[in-house]
PDB file of N, CA and C in Angstrom:
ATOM      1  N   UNK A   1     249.753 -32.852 141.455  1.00  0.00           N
ATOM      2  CA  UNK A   1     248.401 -33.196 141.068  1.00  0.00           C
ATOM      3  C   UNK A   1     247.503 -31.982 141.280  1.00  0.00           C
ATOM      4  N   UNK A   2     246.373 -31.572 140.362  1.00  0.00           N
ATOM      5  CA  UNK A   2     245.530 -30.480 140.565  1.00  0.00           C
ATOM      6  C   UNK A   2     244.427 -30.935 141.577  1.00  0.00           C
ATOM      7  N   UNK A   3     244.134 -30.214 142.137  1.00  0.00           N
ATOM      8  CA  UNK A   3     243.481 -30.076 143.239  1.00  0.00           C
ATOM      9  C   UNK A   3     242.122 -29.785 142.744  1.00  0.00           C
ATOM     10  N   UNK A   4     241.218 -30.069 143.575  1.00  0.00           N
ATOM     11  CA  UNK A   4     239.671 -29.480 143.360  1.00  0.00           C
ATOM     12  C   UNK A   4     239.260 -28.246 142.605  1.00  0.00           C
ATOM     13  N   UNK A   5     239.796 -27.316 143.639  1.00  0.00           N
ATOM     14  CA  UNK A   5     239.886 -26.008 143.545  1.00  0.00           C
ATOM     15  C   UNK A   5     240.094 -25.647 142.016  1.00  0.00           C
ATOM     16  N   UNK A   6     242.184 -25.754 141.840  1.00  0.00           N
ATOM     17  CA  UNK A   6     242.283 -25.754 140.760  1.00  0.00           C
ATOM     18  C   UNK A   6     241.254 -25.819 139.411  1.00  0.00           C
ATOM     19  N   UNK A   7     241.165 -27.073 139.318  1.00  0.00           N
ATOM     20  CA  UNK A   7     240.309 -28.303 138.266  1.00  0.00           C
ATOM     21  C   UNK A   7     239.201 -27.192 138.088  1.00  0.00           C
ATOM     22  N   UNK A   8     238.298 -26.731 139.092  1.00  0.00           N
ATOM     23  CA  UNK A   8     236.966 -25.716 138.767  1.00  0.00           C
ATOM     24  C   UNK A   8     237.388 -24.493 138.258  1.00  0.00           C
ATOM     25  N   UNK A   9     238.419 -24.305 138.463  1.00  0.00           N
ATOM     26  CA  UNK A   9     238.653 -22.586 138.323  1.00  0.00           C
ATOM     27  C   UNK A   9     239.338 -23.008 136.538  1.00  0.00           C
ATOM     28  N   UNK A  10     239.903 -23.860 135.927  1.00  0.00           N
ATOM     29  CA  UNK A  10     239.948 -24.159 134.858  1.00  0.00           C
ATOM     30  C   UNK A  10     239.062 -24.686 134.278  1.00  0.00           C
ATOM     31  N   UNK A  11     238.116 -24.685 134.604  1.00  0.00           N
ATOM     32  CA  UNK A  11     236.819 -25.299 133.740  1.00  0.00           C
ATOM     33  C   UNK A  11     235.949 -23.947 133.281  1.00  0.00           C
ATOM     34  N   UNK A  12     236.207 -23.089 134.927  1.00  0.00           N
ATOM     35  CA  UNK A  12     235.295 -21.783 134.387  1.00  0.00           C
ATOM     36  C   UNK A  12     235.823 -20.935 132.993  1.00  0.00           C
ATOM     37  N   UNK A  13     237.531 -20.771 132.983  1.00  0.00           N
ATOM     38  CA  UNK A  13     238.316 -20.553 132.154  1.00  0.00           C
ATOM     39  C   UNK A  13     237.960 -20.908 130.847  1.00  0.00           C
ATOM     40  N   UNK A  14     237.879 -22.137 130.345  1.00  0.00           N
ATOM     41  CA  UNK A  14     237.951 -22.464 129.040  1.00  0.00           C
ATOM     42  C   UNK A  14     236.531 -22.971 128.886  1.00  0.00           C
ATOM     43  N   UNK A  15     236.524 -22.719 127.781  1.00  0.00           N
ATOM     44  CA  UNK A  15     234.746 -23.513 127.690  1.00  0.00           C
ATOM     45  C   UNK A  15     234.926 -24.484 125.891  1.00  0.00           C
ATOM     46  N   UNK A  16     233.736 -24.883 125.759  1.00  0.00           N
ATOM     47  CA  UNK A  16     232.971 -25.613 126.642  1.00  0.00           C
ATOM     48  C   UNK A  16     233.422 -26.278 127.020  1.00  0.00           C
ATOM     49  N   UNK A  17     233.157 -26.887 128.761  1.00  0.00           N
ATOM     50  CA  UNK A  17     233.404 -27.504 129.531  1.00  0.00           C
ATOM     51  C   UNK A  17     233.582 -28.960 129.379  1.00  0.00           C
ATOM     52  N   UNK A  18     233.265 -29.592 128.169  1.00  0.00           N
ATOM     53  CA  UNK A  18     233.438 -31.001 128.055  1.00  0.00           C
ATOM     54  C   UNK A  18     234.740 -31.174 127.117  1.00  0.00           C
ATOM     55  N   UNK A  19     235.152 -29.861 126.915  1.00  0.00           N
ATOM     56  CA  UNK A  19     236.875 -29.552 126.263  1.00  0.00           C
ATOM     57  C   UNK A  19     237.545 -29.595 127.547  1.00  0.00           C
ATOM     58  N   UNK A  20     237.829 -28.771 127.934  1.00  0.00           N
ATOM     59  CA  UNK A  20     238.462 -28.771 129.611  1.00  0.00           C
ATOM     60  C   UNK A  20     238.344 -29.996 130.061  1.00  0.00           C
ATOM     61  N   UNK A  21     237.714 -30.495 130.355  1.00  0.00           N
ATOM     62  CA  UNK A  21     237.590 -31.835 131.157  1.00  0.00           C
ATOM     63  C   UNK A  21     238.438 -33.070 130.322  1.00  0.00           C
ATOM     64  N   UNK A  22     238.522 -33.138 129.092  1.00  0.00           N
ATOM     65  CA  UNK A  22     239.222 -33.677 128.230  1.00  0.00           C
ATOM     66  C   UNK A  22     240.747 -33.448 128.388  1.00  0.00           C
ATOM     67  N   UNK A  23     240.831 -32.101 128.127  1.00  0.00           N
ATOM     68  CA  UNK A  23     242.191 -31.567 128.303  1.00  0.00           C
ATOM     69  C   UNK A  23     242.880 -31.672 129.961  1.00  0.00           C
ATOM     70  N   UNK A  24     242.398 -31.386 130.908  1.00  0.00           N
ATOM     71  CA  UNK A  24     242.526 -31.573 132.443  1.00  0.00           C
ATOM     72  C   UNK A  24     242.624 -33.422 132.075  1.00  0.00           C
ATOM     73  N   UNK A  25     241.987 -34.456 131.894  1.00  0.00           N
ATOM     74  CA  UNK A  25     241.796 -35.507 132.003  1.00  0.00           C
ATOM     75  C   UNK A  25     243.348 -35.852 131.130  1.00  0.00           C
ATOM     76  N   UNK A  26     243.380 -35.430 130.294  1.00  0.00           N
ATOM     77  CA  UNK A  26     244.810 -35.505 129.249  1.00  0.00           C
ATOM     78  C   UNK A  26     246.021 -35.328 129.943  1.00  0.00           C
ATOM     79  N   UNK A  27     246.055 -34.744 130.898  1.00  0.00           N
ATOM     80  CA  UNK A  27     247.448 -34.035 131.428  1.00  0.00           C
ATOM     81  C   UNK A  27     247.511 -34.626 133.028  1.00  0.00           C
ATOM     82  N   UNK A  28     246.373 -35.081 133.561  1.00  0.00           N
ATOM     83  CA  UNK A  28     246.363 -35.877 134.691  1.00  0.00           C
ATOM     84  C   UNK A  28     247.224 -36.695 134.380  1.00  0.00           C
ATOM     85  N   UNK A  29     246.321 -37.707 133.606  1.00  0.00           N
ATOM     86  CA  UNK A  29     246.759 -39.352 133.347  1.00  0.00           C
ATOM     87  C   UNK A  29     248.131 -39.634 132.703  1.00  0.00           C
ATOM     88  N   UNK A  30     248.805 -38.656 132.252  1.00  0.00           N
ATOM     89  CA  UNK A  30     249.773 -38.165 131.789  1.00  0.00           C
ATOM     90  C   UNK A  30     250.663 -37.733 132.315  1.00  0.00           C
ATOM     91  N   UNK A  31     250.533 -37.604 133.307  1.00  0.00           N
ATOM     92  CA  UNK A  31     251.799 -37.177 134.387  1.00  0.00           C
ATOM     93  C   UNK A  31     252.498 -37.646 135.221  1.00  0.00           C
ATOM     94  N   UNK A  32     253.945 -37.449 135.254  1.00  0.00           N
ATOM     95  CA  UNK A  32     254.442 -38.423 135.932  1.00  0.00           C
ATOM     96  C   UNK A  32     254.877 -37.992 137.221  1.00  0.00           C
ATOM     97  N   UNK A  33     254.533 -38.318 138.500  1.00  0.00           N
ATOM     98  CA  UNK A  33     254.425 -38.475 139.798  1.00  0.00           C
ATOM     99  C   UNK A  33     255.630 -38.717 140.369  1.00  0.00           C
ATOM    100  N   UNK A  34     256.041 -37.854 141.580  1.00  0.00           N
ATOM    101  CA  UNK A  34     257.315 -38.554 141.754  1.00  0.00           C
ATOM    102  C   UNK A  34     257.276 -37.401 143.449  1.00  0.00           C
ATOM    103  N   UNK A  35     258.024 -38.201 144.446  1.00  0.00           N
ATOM    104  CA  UNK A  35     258.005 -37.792 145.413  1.00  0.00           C
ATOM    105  C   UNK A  35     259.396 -37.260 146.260  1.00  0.00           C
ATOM    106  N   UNK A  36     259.319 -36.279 146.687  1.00  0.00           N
ATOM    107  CA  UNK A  36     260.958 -35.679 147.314  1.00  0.00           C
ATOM    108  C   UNK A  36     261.323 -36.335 148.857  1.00  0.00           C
ATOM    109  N   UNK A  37     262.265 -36.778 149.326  1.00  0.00           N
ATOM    110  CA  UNK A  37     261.842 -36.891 150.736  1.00  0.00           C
ATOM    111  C   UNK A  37     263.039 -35.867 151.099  1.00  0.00           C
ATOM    112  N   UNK A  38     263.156 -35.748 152.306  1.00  0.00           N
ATOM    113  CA  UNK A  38     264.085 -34.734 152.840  1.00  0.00           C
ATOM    114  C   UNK A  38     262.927 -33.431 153.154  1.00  0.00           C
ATOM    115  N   UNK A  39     264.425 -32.613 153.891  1.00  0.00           N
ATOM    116  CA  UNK A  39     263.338 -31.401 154.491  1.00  0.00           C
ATOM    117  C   UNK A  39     263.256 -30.324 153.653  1.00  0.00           C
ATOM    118  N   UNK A  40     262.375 -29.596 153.436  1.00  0.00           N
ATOM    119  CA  UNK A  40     262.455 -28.592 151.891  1.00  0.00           C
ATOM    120  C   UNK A  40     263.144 -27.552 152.069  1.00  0.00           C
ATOM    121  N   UNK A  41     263.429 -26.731 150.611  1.00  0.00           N
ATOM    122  CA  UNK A  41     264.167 -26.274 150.588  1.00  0.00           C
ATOM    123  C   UNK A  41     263.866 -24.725 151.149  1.00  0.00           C
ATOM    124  N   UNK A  42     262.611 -24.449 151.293  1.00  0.00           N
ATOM    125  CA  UNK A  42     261.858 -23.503 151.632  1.00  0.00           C
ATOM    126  C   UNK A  42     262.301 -23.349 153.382  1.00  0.00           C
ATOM    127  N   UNK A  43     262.186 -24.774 154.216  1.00  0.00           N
ATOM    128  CA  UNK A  43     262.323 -24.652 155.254  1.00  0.00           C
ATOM    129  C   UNK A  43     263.934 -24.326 155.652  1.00  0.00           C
ATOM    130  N   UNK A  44     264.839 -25.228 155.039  1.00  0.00           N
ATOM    131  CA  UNK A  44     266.455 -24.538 155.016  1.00  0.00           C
ATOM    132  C   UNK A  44     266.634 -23.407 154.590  1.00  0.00           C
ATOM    133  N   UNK A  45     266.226 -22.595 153.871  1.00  0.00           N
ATOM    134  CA  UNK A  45     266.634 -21.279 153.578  1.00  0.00           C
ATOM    135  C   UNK A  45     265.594 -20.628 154.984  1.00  0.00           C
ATOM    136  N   UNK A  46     264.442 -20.362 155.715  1.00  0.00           N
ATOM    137  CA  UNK A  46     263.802 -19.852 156.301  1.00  0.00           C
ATOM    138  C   UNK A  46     264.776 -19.992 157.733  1.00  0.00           C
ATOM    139  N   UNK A  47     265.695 -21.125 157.968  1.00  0.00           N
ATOM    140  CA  UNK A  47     266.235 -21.160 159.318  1.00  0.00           C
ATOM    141  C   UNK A  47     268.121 -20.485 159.088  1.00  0.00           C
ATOM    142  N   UNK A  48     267.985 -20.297 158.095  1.00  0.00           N
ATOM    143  CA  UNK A  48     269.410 -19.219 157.831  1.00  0.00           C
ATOM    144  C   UNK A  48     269.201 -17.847 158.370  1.00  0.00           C
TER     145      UNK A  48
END
């Protein structure tokens, strides 16, 4: 999911801004969500 941050720094990007917000709003609601459990893979390679 985009974050705050993100979301503003793509709005400054593309203009006008009531395009962006459309397009950001398009690809939110649109996305499909899905969660990992286990320990990452970032952390197993860092303890090798």
């Amino acid at each position: 999911m985009l974050g705050t941050t993100n979301s503003v720094r793509i709005i400054e990007l593309v203009n006008p801004p009531i395009i962006t917000h459309a397009i950001l709003d398009w690809i939110i609601h649109s996305a499909i969500r899905f969660e990992l459990k286990g320990e990452s893979m970032r952390k197993k390679m860092k303890k090798q």
